[in-house]
Protein backbone atom coordinates (compact mmCIF):
# COMPACT_ATOMS: atom_id res chain seq x y z
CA UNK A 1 -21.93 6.92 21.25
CA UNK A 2 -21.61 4.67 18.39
CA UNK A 3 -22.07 7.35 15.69
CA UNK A 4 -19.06 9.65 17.32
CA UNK A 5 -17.10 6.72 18.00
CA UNK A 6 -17.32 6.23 14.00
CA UNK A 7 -16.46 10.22 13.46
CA UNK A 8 -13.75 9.81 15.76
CA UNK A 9 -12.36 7.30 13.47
CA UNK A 10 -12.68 8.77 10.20
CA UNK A 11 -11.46 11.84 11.60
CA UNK A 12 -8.25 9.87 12.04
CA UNK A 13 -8.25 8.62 8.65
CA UNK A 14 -8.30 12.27 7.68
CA UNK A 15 -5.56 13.56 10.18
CA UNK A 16 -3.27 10.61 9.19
CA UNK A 17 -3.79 11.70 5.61
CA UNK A 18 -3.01 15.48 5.96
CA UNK A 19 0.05 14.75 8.25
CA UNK A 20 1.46 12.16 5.36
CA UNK A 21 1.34 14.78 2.74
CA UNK A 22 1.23 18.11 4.14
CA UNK A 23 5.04 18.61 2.85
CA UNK A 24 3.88 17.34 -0.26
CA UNK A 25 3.59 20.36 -3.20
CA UNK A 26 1.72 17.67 -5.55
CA UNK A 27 -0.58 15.18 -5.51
CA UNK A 28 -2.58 12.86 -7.94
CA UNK A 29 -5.50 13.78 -8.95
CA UNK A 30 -6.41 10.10 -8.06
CA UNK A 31 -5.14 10.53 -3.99
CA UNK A 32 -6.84 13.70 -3.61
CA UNK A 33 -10.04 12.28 -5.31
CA UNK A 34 -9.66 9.57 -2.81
CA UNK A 35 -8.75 11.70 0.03
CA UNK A 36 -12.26 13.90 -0.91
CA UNK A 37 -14.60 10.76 -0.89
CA UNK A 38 -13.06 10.18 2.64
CA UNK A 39 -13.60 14.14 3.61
CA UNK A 40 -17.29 14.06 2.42
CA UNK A 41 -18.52 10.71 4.20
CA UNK A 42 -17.01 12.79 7.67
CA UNK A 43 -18.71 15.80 6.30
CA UNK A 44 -22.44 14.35 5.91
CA UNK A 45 -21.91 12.68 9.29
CA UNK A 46 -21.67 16.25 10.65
CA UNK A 47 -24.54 17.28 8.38
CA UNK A 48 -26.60 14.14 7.93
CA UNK A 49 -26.13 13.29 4.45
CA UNK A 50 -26.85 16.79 3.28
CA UNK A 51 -23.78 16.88 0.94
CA UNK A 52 -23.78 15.30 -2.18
CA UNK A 53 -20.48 15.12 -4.71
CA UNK A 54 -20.40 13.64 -7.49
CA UNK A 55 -16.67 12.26 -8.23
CA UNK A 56 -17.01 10.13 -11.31
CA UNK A 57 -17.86 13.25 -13.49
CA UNK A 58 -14.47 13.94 -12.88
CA UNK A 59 -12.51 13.79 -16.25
CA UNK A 60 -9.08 13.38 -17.31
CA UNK A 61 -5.90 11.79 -16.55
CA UNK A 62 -5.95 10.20 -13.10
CA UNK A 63 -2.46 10.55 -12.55
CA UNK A 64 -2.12 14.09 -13.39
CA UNK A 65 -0.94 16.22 -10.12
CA UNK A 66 -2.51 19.10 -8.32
CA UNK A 67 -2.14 20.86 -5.27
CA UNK A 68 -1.77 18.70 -2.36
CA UNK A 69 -4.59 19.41 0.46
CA UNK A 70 -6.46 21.84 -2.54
CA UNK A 71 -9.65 19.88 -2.59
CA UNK A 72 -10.12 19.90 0.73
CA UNK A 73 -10.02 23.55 0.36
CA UNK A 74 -12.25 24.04 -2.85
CA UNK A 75 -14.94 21.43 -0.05
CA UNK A 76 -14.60 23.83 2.83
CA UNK A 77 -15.23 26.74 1.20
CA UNK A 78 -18.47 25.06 -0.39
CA UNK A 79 -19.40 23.70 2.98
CA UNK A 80 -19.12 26.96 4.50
CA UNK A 81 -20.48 29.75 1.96
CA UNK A 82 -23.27 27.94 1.35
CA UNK A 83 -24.70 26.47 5.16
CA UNK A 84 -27.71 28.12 6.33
């Protein structure tokens, strides 16, 4: 109970986030990289700590814009192509 009360949350954090800048074209590298960190601790509750990113070997410009949402993307596909 305690563990999907927890997912429930987080899962809210995540919704909240999407609806805020779904009509958003760009992003900053450093809100998506936040947003991912997010999107990965709701992942390896789903898949007990199986997924491991490593974030701070991410280089360049933290306020240089990409595609809103496109992480979360580039993650799902991961997640899904390469579950047993």
């Amino acid at each position: 109970p305690k563990m999907a009360e927890d997912y429930v949350v987080k899962l809210s954090h995540i919704y909240r986030y999407i609806l805020q800048h779904i009509d958003k074209e760009y992003i900053t590298l450093a809100d998506g990289t936040d947003f991912i960190k997010s999107y990965i601790g709701l992942l390896n509750m789903r898949y007990d700590n199986a997924i491991v990113l490593h974030g701070d070997d991410l280089h360049g410009d933290r306020n240089e814009y990409i595609l809103s949402l496109s992480l979360q993307l580039i993650i799902e596909n991961a997640v899904k192509h390469n579950c047993p």
